[in-house]
N, C-alpha and C. Protein backbone atom coordinates (compact mmCIF):
# COMPACT_ATOMS: atom_id res chain seq x y z
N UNK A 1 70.38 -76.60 29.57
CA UNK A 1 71.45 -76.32 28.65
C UNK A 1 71.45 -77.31 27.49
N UNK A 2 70.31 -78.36 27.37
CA UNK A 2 70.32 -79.30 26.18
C UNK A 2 70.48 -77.88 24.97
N UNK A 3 70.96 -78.12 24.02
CA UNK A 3 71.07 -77.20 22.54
C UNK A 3 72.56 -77.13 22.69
N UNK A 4 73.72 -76.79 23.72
CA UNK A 4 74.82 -76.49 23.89
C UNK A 4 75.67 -77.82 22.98
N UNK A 5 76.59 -77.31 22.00
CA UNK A 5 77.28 -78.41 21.73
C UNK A 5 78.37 -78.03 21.65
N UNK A 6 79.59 -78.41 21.07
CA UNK A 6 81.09 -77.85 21.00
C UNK A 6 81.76 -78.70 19.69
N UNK A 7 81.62 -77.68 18.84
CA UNK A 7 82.41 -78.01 17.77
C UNK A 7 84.06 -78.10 17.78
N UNK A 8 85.12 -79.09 18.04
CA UNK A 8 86.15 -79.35 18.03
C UNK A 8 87.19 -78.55 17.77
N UNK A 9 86.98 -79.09 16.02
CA UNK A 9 87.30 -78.36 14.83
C UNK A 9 87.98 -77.30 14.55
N UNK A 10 86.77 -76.29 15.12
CA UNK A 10 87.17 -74.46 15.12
C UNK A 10 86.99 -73.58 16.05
N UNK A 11 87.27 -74.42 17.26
CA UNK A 11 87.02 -74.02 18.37
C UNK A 11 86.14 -73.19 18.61
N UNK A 12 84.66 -73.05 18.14
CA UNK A 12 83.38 -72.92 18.78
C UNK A 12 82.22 -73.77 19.99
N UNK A 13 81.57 -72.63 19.77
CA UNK A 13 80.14 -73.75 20.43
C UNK A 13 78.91 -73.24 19.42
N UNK A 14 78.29 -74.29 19.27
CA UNK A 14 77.25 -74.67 18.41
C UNK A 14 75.89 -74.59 19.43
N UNK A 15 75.25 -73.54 19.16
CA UNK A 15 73.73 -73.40 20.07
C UNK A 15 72.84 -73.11 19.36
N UNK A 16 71.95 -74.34 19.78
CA UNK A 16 70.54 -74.47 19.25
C UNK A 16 69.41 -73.66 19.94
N UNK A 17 68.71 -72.95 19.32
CA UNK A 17 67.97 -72.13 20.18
C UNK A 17 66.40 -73.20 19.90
N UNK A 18 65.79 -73.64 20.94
CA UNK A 18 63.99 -74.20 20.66
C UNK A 18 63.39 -73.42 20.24
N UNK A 19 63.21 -72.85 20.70
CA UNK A 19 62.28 -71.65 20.62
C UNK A 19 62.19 -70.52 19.20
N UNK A 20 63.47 -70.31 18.42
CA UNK A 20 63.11 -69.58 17.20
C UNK A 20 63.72 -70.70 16.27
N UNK A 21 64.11 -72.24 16.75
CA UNK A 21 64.42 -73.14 16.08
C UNK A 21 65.88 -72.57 14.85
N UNK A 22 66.81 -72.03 15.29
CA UNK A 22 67.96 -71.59 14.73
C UNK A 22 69.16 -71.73 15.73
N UNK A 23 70.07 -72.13 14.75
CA UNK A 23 71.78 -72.56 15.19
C UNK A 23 72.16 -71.29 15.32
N UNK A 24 73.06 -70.98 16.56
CA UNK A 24 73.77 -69.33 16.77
C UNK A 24 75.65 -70.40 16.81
N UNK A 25 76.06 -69.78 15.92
CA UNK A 25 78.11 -69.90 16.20
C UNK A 25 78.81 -68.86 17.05
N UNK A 26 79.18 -69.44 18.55
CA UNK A 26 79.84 -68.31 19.15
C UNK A 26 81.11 -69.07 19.40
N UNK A 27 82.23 -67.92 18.88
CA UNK A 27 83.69 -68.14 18.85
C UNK A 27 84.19 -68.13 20.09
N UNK A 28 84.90 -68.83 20.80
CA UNK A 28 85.19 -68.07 21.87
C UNK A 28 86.85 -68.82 21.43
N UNK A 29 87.49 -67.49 21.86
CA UNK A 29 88.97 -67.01 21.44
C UNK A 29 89.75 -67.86 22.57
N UNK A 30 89.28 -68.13 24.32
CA UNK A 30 90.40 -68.52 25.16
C UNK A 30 90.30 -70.33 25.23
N UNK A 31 89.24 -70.59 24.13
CA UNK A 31 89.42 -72.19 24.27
C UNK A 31 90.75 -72.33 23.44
N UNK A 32 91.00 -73.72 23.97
CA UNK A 32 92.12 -74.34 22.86
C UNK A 32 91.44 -75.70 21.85
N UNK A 33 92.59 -75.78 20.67
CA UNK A 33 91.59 -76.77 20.40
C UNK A 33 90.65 -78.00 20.92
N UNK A 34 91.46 -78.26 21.64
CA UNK A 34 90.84 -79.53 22.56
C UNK A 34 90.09 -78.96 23.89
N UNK A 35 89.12 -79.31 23.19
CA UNK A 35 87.68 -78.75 24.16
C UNK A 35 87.76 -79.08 25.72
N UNK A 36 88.80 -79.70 25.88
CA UNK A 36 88.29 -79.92 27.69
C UNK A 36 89.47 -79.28 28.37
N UNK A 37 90.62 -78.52 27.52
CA UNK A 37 91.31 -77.14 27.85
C UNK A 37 91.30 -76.20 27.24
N UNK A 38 91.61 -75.15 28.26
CA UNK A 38 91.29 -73.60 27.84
C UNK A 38 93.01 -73.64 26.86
N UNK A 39 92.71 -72.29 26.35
CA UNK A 39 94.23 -72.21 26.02
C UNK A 39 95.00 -71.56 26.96
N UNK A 40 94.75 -70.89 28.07
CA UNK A 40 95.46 -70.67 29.42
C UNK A 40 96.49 -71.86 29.77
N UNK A 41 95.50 -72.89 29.49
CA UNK A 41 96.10 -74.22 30.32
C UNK A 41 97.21 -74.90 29.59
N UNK A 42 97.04 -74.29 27.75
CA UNK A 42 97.79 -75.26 27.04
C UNK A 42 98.53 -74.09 27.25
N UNK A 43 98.78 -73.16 27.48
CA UNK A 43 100.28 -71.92 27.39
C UNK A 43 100.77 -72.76 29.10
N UNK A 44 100.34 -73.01 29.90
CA UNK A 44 100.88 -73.32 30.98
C UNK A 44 101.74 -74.74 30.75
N UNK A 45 100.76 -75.64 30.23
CA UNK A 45 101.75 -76.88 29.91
C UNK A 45 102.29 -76.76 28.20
N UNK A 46 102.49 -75.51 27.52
CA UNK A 46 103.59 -75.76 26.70
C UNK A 46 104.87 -74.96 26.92
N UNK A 47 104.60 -74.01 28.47
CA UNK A 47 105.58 -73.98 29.29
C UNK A 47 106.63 -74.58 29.85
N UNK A 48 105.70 -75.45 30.47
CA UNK A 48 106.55 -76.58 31.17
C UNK A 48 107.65 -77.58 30.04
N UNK A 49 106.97 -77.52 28.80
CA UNK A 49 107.25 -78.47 27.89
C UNK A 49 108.69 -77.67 27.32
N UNK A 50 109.10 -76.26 28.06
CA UNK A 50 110.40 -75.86 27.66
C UNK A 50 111.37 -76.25 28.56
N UNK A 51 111.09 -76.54 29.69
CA UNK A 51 111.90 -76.59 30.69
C UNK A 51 112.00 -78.24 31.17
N UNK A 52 110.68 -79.52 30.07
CA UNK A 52 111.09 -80.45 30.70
C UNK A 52 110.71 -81.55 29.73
N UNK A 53 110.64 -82.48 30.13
CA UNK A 53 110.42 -83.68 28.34
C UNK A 53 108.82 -83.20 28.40
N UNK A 54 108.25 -83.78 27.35
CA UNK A 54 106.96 -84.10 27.33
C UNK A 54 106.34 -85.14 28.20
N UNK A 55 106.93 -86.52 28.45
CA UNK A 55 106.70 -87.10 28.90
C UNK A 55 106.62 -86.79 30.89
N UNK A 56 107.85 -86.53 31.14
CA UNK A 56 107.81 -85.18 32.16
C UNK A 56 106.34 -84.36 32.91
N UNK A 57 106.23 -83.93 31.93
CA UNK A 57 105.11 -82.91 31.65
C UNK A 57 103.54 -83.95 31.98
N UNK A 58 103.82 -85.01 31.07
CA UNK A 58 102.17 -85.51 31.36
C UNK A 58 102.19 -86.22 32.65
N UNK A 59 103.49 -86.69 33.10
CA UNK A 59 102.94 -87.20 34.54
C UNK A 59 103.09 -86.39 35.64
N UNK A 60 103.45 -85.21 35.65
CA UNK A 60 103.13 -84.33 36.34
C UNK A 60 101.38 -83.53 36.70
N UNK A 61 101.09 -83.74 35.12
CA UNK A 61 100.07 -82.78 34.89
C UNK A 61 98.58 -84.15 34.73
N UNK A 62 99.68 -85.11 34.73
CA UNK A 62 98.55 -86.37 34.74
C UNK A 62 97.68 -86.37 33.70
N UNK A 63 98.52 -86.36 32.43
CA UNK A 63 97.56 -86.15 31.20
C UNK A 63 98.65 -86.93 30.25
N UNK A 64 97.69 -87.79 29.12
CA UNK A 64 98.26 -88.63 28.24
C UNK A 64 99.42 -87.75 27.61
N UNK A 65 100.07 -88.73 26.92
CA UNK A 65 101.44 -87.97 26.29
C UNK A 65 101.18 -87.17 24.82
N UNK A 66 100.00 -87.75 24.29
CA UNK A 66 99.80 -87.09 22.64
C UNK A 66 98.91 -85.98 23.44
N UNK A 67 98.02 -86.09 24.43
CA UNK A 67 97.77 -84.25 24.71
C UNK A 67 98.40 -83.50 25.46
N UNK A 68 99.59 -83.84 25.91
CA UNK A 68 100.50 -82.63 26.00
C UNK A 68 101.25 -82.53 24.71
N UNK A 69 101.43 -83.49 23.84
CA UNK A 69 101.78 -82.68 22.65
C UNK A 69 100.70 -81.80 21.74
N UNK A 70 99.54 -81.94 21.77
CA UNK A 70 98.66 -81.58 20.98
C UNK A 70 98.30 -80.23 21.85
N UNK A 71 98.69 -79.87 23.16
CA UNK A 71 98.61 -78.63 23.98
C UNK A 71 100.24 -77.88 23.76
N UNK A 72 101.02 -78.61 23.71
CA UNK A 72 102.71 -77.61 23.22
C UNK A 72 102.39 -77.33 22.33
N UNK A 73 101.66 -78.30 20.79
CA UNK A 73 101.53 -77.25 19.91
C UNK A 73 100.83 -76.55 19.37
N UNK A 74 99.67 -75.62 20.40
CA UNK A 74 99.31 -75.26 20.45
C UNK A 74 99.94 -73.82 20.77
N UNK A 75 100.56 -73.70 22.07
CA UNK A 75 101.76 -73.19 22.38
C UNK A 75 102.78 -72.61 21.66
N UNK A 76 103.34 -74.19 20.80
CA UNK A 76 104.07 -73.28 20.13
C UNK A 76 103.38 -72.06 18.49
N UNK A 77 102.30 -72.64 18.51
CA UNK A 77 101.88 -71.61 17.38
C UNK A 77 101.75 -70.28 17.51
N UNK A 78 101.62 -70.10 18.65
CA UNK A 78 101.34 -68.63 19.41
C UNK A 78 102.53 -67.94 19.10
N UNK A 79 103.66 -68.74 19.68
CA UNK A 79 105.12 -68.53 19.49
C UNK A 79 105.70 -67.83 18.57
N UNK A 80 104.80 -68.46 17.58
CA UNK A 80 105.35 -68.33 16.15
C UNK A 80 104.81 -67.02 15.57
N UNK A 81 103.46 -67.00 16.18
CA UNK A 81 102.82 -65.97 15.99
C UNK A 81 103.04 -64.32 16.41
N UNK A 82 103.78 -64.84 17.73
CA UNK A 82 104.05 -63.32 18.49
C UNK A 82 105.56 -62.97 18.11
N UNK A 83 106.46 -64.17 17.52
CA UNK A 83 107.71 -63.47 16.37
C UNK A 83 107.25 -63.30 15.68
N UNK A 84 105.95 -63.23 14.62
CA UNK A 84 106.10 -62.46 13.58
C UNK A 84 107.00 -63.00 12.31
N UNK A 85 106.71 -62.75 11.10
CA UNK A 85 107.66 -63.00 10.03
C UNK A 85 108.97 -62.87 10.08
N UNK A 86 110.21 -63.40 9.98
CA UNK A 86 111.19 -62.80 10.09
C UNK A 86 111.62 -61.75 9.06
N UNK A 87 112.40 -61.10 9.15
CA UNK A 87 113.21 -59.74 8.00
C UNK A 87 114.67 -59.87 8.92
N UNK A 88 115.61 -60.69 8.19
CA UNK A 88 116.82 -60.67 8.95
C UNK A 88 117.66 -59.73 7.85
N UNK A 89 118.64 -59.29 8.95
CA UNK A 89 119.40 -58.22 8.77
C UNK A 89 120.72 -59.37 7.94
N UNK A 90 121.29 -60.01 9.09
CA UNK A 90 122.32 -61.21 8.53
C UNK A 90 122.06 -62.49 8.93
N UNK A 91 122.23 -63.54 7.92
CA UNK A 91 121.58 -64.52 8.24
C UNK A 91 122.68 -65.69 8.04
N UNK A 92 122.62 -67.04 8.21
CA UNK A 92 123.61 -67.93 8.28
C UNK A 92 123.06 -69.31 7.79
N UNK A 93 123.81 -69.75 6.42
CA UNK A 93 123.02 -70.80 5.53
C UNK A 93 124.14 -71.95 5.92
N UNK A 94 123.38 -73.28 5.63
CA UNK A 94 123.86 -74.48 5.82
C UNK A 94 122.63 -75.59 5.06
N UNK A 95 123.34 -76.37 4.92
CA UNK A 95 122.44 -77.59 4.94
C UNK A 95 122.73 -78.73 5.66
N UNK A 96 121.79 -79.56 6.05
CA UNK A 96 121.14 -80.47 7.13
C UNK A 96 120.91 -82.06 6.35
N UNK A 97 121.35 -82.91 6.62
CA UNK A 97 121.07 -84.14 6.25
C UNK A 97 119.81 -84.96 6.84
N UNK A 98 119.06 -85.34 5.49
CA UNK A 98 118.00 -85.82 6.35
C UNK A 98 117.69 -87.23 6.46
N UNK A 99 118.25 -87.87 5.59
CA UNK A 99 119.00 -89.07 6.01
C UNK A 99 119.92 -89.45 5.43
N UNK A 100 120.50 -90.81 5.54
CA UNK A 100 121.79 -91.20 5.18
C UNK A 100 122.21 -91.34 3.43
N UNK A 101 122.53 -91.02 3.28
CA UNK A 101 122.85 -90.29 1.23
C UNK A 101 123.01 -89.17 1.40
N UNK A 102 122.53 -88.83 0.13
CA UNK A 102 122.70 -87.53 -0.09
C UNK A 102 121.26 -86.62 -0.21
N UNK A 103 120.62 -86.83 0.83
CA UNK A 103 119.23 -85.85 0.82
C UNK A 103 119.25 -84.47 1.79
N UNK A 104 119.25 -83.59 1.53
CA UNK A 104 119.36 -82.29 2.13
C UNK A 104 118.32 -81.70 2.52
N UNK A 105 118.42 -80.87 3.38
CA UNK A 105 117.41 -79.42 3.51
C UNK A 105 118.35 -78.23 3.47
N UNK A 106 118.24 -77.44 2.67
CA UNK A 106 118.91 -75.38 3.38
C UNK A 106 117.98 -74.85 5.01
N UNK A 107 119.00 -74.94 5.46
CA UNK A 107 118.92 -74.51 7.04
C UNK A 107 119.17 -72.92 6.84
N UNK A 108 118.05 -72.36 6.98
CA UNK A 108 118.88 -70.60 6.96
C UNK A 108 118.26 -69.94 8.72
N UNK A 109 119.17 -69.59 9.40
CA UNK A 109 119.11 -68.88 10.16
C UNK A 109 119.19 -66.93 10.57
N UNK A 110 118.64 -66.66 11.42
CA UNK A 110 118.69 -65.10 11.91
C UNK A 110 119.78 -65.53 12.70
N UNK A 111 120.39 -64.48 12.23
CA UNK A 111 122.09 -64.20 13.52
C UNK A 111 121.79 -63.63 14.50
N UNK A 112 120.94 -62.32 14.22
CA UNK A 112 120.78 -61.26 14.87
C UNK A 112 119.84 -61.76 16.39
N UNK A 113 119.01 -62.75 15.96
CA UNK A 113 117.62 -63.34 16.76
C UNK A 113 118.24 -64.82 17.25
N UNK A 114 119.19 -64.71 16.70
CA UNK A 114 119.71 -66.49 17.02
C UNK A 114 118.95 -67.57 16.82
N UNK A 115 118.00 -67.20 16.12
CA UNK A 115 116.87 -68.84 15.30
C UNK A 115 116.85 -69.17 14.27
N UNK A 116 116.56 -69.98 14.25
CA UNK A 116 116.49 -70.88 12.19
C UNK A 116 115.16 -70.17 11.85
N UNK A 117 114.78 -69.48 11.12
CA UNK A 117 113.58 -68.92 10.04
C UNK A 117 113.13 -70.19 8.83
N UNK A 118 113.95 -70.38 8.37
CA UNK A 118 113.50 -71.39 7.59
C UNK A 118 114.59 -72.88 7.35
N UNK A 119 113.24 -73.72 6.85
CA UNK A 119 114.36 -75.21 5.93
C UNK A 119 113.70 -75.04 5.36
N UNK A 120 113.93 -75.45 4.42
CA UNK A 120 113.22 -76.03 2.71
C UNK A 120 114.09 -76.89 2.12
N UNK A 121 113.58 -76.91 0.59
CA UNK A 121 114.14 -77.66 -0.32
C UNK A 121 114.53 -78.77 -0.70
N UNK A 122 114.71 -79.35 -1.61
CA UNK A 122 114.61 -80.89 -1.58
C UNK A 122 116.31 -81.21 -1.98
N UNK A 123 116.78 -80.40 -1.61
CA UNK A 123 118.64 -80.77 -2.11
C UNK A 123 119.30 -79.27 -1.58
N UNK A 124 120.81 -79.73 -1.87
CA UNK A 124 121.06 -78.24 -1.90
C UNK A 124 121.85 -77.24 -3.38
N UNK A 125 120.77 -77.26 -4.08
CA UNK A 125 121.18 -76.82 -5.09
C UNK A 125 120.69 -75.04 -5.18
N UNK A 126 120.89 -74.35 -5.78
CA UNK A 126 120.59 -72.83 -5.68
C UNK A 126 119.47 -72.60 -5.84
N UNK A 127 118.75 -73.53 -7.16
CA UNK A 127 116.86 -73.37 -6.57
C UNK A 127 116.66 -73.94 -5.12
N UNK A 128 117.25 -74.47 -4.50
CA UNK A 128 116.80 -75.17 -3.13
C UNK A 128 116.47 -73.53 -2.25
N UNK A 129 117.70 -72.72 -2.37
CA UNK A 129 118.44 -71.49 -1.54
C UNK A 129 117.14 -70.64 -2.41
N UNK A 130 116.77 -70.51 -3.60
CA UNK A 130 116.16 -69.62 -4.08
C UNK A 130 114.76 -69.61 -3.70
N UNK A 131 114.37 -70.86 -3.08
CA UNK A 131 112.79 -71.44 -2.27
C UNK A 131 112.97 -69.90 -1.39
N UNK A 132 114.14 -69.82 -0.83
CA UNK A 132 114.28 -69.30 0.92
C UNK A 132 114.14 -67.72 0.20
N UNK A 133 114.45 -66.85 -0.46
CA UNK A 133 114.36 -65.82 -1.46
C UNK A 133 113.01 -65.26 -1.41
N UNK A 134 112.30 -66.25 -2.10
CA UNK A 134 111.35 -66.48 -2.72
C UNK A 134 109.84 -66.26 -1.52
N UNK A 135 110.48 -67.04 -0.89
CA UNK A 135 109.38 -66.94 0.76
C UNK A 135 109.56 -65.83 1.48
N UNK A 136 110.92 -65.22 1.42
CA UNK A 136 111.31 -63.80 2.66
C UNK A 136 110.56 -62.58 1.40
N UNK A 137 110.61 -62.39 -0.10
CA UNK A 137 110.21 -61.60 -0.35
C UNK A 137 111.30 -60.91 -0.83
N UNK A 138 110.99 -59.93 -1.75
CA UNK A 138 112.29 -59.18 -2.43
C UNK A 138 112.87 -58.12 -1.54
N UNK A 139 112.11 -57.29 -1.11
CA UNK A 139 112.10 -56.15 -0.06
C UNK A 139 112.64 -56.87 1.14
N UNK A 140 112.69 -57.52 1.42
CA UNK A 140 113.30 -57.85 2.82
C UNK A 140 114.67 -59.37 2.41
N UNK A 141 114.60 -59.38 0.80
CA UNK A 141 115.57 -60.09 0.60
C UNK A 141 116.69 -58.90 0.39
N UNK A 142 116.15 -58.08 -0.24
CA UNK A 142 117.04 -56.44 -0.23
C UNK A 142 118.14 -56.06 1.27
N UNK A 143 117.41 -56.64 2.19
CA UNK A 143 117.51 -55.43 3.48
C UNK A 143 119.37 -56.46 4.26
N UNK A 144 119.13 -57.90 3.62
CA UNK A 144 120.67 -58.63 4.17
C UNK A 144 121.19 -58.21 4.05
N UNK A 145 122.64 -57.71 4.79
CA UNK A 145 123.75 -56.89 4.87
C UNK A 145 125.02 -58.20 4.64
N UNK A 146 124.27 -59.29 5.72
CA UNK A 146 125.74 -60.20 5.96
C UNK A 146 125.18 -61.54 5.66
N UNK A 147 125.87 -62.54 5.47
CA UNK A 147 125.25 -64.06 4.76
C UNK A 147 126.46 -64.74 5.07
N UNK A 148 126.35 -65.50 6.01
CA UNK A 148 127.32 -66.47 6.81
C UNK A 148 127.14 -68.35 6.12
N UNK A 149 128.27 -68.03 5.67
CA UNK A 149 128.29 -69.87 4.63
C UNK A 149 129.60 -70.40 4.26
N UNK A 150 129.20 -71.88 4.22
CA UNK A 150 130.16 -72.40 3.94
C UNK A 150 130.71 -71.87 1.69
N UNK A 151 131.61 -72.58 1.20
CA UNK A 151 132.14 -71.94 0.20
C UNK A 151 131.49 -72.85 -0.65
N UNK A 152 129.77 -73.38 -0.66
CA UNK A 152 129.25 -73.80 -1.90
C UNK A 152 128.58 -72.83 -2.53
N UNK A 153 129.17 -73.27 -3.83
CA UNK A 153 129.02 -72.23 -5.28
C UNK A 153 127.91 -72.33 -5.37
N UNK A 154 127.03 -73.01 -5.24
CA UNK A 154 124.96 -72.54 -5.53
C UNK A 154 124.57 -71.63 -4.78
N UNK A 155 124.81 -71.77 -3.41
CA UNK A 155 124.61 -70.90 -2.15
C UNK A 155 125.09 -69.37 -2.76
N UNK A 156 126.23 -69.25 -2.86
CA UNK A 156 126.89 -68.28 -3.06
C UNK A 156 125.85 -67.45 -4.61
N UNK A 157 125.81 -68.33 -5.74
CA UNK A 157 125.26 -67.78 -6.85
C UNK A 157 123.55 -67.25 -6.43
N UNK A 158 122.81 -67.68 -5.16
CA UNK A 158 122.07 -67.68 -5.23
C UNK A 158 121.95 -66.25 -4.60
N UNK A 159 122.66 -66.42 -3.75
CA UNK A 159 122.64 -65.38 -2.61
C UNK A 159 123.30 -63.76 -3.75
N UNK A 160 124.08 -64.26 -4.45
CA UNK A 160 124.32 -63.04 -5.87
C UNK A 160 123.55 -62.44 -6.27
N UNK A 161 122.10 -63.58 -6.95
CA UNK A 161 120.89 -62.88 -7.20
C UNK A 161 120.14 -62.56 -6.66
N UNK A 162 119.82 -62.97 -5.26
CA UNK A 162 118.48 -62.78 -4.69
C UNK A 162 119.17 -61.40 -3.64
N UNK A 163 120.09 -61.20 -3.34
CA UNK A 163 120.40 -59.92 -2.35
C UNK A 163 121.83 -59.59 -2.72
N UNK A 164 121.94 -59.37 -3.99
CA UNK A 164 123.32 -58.63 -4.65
C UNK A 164 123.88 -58.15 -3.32
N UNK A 165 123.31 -57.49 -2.64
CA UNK A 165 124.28 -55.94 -1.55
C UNK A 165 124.74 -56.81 -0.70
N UNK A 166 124.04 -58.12 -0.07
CA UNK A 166 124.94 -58.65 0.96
C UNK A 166 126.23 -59.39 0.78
N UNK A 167 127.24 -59.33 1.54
CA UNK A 167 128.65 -59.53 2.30
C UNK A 167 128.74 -60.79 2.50
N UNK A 168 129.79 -61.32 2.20
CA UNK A 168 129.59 -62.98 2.51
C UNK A 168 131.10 -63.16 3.44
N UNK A 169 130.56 -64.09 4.59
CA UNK A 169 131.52 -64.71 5.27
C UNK A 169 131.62 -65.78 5.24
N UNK A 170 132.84 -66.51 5.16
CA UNK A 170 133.13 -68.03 5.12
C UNK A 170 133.30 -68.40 6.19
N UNK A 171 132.37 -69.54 6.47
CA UNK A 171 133.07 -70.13 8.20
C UNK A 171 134.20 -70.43 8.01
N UNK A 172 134.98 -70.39 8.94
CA UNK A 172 136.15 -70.68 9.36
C UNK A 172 136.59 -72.52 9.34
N UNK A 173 135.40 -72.95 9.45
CA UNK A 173 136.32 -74.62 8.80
C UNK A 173 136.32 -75.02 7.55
N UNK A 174 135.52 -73.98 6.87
CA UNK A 174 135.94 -74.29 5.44
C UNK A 174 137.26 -73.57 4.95
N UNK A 175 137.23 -72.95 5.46
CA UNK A 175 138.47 -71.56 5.04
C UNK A 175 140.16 -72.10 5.86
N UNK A 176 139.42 -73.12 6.71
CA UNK A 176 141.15 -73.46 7.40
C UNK A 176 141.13 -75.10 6.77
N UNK A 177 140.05 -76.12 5.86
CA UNK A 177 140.19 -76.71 5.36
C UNK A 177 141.24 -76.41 4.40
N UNK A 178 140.46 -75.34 3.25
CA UNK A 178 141.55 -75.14 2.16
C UNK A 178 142.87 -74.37 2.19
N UNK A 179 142.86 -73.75 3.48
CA UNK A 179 144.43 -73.75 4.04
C UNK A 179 145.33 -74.36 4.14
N UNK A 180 144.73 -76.05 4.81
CA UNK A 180 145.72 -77.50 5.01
C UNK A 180 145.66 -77.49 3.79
N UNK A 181 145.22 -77.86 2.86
CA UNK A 181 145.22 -78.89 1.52
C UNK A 181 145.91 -77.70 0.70
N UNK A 182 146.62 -76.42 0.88
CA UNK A 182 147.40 -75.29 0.34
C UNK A 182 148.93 -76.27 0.18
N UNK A 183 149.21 -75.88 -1.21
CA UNK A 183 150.71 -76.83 -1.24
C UNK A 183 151.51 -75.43 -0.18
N UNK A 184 152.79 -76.13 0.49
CA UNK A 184 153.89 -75.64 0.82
C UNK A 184 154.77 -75.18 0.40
């Protein structure tokens, strides 16, 4: 078997043939990247990695802690892969602090699917919200019915242009904020 090698990388094997002196590339689909597991093995321990720490996970499975992360995310790409793009029906915007000031991300979630689809942006200003537009596509920015947010005016202007037809709901602690602060 001297000629057999294993390219990392792109999860192939690299074979040298002697005899007509030529390299053959054969793909094989059930490795994972890391050549000394299959991807069977990384769906098994990025299993486990739902139900327990990582750390958990490698002394169970008796494997360093950066390759059970480098096998979850493996795992999770699949994940990502077998949801598919999202096209949410109603979705639910916020922003997220990413550290202490004033630095943001737009958090937009599926209601319908109960997951975050996207963050972006480098603030939360209406180009931040218009990144999120911009990535779902016009046709499926079309298709929002409902848009769940707090009562900032960028959000709101953005969500005007990019899916006129959808419905806006105010959470309820913004809406019972400006209730208290209502004179008597």
């Amino acid at each position: 078997m001297a000629g057999w090698r294993i390219d990392v990388e792109f999860e192939r094997w690299r074979v040298y043939c002697p005899r007509c002196r030529a390299v053959f590339v054969e793909q094989l689909d059930w490795l994972a990247k890391n050549p000394r597991y299959t991807r069977r093995y990384a769906m098994h321990v990025g299993a486990l990695c739902r139900e327990m720490t990582n750390k958990a996970v490698a002394e169970l499975e008796h494997l360093h802690d950066s390759t059970v992360k480098d096998l979850d995310k493996v795992y999770m790409q699949l994940q990502v892969e077998r949801a598919g793009p999202p096209s949410p029906r109603a979705i639910g915007v916020d922003e997220i602090s990413v550290r202490k000031g004033h630095d943001y991300r737009v958090i937009v979630s599926d209601l319908d699917q109960r997951r975050p689809i996207w963050v972006g942006g480098k603030g939360r200003t209406e180009a931040d919200f218009d990144l999120f537009f911009a990535a779902l596509g016009k046709a499926k920015s079309a298709r929002i019915e409902i848009a769940a947010m707090d009562m900032w005016k960028p959000f709101r202007n953005s969500l005007a242009k990019n899916a006129p037809n959808a419905r806006v709901v105010f959470d309820k602690f913004h809406i019972m904020r400006h209730l208290s602060d209502a004179p008597r």
